[in-house]
C-alpha atoms as a PDB file:
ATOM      1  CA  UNK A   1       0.651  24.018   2.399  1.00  0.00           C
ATOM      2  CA  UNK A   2       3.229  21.628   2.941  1.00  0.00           C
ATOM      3  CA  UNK A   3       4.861  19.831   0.413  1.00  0.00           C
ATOM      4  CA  UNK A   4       5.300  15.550   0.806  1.00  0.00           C
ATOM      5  CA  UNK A   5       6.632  13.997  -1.510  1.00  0.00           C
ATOM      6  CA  UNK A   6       5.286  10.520  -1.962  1.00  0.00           C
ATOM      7  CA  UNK A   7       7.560   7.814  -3.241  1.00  0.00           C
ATOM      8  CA  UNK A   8       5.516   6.305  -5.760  1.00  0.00           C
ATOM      9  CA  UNK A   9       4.041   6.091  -9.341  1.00  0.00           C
ATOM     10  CA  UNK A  10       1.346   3.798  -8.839  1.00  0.00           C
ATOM     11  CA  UNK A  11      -1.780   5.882  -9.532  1.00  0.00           C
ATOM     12  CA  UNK A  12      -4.065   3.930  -7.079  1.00  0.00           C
ATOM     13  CA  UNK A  13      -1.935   5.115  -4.022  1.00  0.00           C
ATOM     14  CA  UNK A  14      -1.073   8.264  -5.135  1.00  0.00           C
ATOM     15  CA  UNK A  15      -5.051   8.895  -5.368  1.00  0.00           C
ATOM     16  CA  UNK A  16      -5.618   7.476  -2.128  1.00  0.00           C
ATOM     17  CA  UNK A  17      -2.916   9.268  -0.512  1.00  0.00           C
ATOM     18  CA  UNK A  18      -4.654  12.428  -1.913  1.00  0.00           C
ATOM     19  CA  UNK A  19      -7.574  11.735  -0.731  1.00  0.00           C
ATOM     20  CA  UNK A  20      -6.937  10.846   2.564  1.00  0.00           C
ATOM     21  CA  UNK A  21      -3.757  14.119   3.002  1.00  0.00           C
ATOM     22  CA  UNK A  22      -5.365  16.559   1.174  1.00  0.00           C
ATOM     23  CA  UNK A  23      -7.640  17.472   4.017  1.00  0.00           C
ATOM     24  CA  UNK A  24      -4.826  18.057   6.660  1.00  0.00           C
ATOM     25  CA  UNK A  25      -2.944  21.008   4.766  1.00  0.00           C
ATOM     26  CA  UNK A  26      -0.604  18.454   2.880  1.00  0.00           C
ATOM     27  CA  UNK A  27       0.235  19.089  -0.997  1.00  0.00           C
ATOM     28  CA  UNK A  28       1.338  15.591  -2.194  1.00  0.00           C
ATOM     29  CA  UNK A  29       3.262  15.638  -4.634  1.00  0.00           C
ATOM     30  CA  UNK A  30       4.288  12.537  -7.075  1.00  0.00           C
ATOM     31  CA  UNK A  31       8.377  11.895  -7.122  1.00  0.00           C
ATOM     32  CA  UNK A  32       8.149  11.629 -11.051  1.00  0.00           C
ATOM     33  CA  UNK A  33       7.395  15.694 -10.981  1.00  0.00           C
ATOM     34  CA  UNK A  34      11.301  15.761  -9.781  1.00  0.00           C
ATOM     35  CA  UNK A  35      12.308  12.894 -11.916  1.00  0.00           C
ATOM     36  CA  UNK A  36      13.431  11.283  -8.850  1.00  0.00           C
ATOM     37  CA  UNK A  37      14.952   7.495  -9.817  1.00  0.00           C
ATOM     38  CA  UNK A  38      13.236   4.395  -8.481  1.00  0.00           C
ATOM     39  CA  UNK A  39      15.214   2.387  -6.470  1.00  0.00           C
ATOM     40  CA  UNK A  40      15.721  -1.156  -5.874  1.00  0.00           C
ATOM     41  CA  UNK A  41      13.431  -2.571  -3.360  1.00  0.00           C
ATOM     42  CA  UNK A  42      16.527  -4.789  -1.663  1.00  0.00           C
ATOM     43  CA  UNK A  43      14.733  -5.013   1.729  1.00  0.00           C
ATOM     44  CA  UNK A  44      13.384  -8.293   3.130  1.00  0.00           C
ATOM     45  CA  UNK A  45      10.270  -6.764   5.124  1.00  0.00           C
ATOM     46  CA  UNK A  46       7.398  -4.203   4.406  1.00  0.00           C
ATOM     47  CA  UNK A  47       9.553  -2.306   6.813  1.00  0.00           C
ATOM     48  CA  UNK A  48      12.720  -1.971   5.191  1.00  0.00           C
ATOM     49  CA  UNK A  49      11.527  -1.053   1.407  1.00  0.00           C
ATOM     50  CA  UNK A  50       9.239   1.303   2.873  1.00  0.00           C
ATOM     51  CA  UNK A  51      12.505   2.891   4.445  1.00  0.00           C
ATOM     52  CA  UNK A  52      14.528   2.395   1.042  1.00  0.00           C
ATOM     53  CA  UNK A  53      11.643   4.442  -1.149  1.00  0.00           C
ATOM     54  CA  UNK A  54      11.032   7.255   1.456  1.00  0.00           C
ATOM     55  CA  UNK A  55      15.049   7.678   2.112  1.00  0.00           C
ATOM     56  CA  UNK A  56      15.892   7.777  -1.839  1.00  0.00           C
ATOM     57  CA  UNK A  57      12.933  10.828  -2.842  1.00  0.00           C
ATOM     58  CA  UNK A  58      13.576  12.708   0.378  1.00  0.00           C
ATOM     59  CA  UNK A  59      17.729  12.808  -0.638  1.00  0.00           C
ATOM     60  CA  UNK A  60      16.794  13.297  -3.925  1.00  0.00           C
ATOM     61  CA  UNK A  61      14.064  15.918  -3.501  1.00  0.00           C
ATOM     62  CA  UNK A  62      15.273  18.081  -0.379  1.00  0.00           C
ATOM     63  CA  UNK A  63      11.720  17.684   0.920  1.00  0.00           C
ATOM     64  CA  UNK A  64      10.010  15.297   3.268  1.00  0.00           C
ATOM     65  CA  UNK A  65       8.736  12.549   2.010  1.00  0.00           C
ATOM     66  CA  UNK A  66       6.212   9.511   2.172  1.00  0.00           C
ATOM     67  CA  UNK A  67       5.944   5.871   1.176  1.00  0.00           C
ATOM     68  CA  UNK A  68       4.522   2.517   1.978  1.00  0.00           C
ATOM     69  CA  UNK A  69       5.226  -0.772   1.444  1.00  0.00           C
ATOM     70  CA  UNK A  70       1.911  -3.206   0.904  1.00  0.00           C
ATOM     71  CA  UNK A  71       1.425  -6.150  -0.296  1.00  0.00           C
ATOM     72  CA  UNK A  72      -1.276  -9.483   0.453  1.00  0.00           C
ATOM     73  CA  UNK A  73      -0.457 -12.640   2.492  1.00  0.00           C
ATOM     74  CA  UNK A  74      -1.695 -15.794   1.601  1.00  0.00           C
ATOM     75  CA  UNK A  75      -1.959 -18.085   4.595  1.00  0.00           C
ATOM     76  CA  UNK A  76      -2.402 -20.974   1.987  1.00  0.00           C
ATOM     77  CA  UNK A  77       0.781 -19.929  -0.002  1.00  0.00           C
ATOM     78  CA  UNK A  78       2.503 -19.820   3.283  1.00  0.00           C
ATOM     79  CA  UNK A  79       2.461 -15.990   3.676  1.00  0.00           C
ATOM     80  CA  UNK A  80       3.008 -15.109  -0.643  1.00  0.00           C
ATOM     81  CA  UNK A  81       3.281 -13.022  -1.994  1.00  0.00           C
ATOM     82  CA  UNK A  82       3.860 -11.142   0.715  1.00  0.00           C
ATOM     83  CA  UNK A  83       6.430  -8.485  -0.264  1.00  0.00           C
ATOM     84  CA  UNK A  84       6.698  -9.663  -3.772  1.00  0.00           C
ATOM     85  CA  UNK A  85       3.188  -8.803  -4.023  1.00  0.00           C
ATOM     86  CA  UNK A  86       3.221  -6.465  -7.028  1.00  0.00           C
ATOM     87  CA  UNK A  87       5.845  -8.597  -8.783  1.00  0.00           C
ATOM     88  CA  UNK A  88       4.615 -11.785  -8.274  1.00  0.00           C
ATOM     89  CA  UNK A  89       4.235 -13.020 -11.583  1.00  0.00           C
ATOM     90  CA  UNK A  90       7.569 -11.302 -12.900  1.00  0.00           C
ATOM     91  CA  UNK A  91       9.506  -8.023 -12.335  1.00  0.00           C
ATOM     92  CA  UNK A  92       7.090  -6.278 -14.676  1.00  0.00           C
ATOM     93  CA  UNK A  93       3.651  -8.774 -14.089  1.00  0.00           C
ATOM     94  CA  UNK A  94       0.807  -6.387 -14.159  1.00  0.00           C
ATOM     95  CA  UNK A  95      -2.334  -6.894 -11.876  1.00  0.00           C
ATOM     96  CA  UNK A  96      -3.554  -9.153 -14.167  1.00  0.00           C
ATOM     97  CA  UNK A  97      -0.807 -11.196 -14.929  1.00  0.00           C
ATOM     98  CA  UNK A  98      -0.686 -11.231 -10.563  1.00  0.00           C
ATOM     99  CA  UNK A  99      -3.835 -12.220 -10.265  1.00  0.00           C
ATOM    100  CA  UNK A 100      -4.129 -15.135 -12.985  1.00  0.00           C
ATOM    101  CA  UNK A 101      -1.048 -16.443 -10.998  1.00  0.00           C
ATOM    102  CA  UNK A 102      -2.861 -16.198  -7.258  1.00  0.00           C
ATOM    103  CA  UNK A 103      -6.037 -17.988  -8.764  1.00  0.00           C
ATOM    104  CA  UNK A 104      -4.080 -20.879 -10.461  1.00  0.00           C
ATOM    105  CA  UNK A 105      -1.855 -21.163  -7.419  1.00  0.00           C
ATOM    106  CA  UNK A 106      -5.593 -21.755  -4.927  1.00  0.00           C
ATOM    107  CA  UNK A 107      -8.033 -23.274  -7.687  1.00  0.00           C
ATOM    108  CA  UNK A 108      -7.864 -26.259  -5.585  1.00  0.00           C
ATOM    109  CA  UNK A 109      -8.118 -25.453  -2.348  1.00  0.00           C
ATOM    110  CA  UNK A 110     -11.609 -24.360  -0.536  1.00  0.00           C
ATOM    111  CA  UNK A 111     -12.461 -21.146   0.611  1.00  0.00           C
ATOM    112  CA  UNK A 112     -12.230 -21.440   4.198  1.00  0.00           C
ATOM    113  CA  UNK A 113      -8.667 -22.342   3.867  1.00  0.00           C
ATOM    114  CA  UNK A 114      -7.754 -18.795   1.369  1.00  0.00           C
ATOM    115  CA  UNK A 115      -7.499 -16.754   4.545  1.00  0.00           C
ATOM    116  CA  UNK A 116      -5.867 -13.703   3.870  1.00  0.00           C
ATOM    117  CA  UNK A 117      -4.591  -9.763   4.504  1.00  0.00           C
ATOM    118  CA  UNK A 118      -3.340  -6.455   3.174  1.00  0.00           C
ATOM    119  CA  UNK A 119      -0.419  -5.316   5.223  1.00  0.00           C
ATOM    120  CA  UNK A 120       0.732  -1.920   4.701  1.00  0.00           C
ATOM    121  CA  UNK A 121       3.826  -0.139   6.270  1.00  0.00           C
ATOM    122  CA  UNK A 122       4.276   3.714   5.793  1.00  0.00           C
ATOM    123  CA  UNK A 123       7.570   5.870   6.447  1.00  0.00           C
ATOM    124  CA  UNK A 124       7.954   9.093   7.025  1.00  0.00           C
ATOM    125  CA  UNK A 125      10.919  10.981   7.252  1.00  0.00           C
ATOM    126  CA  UNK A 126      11.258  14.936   7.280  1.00  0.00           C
ATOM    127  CA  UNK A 127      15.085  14.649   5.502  1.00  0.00           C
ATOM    128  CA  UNK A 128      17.036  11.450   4.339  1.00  0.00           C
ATOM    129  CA  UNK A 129      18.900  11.488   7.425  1.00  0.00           C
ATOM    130  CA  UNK A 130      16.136  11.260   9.877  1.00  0.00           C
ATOM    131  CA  UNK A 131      16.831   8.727  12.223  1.00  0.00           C
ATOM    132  CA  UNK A 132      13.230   8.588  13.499  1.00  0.00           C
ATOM    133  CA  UNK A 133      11.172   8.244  10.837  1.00  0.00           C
ATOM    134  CA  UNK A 134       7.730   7.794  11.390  1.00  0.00           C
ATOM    135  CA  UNK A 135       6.279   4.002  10.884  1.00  0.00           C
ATOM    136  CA  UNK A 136       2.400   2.963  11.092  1.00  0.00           C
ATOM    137  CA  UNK A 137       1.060   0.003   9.768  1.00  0.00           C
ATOM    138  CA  UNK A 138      -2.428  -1.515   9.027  1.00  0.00           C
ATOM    139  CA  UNK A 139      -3.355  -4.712   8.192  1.00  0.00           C
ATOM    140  CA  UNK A 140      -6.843  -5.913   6.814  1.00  0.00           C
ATOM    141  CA  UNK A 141      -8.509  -9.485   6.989  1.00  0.00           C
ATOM    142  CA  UNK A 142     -10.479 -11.014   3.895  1.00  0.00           C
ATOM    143  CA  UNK A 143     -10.676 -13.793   1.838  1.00  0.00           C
ATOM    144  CA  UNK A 144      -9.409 -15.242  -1.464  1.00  0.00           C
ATOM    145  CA  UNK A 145     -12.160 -15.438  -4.220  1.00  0.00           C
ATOM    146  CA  UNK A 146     -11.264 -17.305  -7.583  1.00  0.00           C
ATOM    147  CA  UNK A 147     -13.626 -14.741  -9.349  1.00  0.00           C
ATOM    148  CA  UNK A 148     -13.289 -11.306  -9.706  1.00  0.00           C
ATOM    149  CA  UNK A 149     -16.016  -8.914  -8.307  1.00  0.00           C
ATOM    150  CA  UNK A 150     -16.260  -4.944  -8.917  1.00  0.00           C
ATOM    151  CA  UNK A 151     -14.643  -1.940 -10.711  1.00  0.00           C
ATOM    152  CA  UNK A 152     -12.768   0.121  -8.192  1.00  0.00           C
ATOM    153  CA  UNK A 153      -9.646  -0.268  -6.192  1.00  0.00           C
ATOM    154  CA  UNK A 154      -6.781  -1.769  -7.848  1.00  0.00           C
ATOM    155  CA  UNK A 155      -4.379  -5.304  -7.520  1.00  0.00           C
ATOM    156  CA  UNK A 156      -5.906  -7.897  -5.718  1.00  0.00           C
ATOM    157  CA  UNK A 157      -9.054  -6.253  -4.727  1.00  0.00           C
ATOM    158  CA  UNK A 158     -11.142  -7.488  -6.947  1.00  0.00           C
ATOM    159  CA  UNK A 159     -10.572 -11.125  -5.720  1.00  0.00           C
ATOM    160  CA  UNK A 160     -10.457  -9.763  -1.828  1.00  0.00           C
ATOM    161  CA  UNK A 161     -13.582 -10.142  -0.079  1.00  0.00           C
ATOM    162  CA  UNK A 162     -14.750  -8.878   2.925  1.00  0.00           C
ATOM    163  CA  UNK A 163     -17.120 -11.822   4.904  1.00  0.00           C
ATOM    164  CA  UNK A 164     -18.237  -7.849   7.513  1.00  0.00           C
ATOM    165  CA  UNK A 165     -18.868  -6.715   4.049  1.00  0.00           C
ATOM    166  CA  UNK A 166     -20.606  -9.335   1.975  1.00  0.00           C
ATOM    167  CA  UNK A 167     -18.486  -7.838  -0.798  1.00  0.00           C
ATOM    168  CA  UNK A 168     -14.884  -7.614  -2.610  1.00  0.00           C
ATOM    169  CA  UNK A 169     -12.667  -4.632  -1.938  1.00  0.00           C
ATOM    170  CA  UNK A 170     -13.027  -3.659  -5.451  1.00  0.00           C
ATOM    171  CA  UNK A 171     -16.886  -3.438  -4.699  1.00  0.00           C
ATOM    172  CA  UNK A 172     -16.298  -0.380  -2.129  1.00  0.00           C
ATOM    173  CA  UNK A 173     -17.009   2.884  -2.854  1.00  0.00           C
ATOM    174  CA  UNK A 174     -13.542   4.483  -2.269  1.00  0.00           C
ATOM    175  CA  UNK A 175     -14.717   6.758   1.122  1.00  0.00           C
ATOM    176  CA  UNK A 176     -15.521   3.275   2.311  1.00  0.00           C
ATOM    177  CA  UNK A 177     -12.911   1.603   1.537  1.00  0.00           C
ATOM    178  CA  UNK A 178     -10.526   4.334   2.783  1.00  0.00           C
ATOM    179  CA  UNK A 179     -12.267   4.044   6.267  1.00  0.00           C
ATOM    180  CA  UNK A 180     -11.829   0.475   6.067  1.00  0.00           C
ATOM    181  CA  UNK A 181      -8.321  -0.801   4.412  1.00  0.00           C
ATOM    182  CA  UNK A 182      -4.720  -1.268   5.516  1.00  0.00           C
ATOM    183  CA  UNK A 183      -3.876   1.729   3.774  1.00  0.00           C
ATOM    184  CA  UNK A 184      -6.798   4.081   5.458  1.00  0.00           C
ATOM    185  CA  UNK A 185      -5.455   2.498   8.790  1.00  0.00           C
ATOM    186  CA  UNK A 186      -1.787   3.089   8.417  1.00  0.00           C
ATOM    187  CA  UNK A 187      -2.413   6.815   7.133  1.00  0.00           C
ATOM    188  CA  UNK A 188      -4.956   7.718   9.968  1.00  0.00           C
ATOM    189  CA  UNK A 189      -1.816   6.442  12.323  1.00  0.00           C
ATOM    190  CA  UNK A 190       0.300   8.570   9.791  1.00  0.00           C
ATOM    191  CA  UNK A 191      -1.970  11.983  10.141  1.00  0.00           C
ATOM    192  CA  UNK A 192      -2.555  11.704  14.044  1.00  0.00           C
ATOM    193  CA  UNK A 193       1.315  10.975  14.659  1.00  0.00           C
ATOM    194  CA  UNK A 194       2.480  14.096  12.207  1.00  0.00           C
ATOM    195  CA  UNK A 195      -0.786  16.674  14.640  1.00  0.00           C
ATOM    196  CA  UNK A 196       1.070  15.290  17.340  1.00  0.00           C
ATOM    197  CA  UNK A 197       4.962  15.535  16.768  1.00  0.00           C
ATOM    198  CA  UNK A 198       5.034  18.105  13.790  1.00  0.00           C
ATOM    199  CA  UNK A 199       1.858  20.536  13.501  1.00  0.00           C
ATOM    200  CA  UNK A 200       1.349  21.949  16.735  1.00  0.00           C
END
């Protein structure tokens, strides 16, 4: 199998990396098994911090690696949080503390008008020189609820719903929502680029 290593600690991705990798031969592997530092996300675009992450665990791993950048846009907040989306509420908000924020920052404004998406970017780059790293994005439309709804999934998705759906992101089972998300998007793009340029 061959080893990826993903550029990221949050336990939501790296389980929906897994389970969208696993089946193509990939062993994913978490940059905290080489201690590898995080680095400061100093980009202005989903692009360029996807770049940052992917660049820093490939040099300091020797293998290739894999990350993504993701976050929500609010058209109501004029695009926010955007790429501060897991720091919204502070450098070390949790989803909680996020998601207080978002629903205090739209109590007053109706539901037609809390338009959103996911966005996610995702690098990959076979050494930390590669100067064509692979980039595939996905984006995913919903709307802002001021109440949470279901147990699964993880940040915003409990107050992301899905008008196609009838239902919140969080209210997916995960193959569904893995068919379905920015981040099932962006890897399919991911898996049929790396058949294409690197497997055959």
């Amino acid at each position: 199998m061959k080893k990826i290593i993903i550029a990221s600690g949050n336990k939501g991705k790296l389980r929906e990396f897994n389970q969208i990798l696993q089946k193509f031969a990939f062993e994913v592997i978490p940059q905290s098994q080489y201690q590898v530092p995080e680095v400061a996300e100093t980009g202005l675009t989903f692009v360029e911090n996807a770049l940052i992450k992917a660049r820093n665990a490939a040099q300091y791993t020797g293998f290739p690696a894999i990350s993504d950048d993701s976050g929500i846009e609010i058209d109501a907040l004029g695009g926010s949080p955007g790429i501060y989306s897991a720091r919204f509420a502070g450098e070390n908000a949790t989803d909680d503390d996020n998601n207080k924020l978002l629903v205090k920052k739209l109590t007053n404004i109706a539901e037609e008008k809390r338009t959103a998406r996911y966005h996610c970017v995702i690098v990959y780059m076979q050494h930390a020189n590669d100067p064509m790293p692979l980039i595939c994005q996905g984006s995913w439309e919903g709307i802002i609820l001021l109440k949470p709804r279901g147990q699964n999934g993880f940040g915003y998705d409990p107050f992301f719903y899905l008008p196609t759906h009838n239902c919140t992101a969080a209210e997916l089972l995960p193959e569904v929502k893995n068919q379905l998300s920015h981040r099932g998007q962006a890897l399919r793009t991911l898996q049929m680029r790396l058949q294409q340029d690197y497997l055959n």
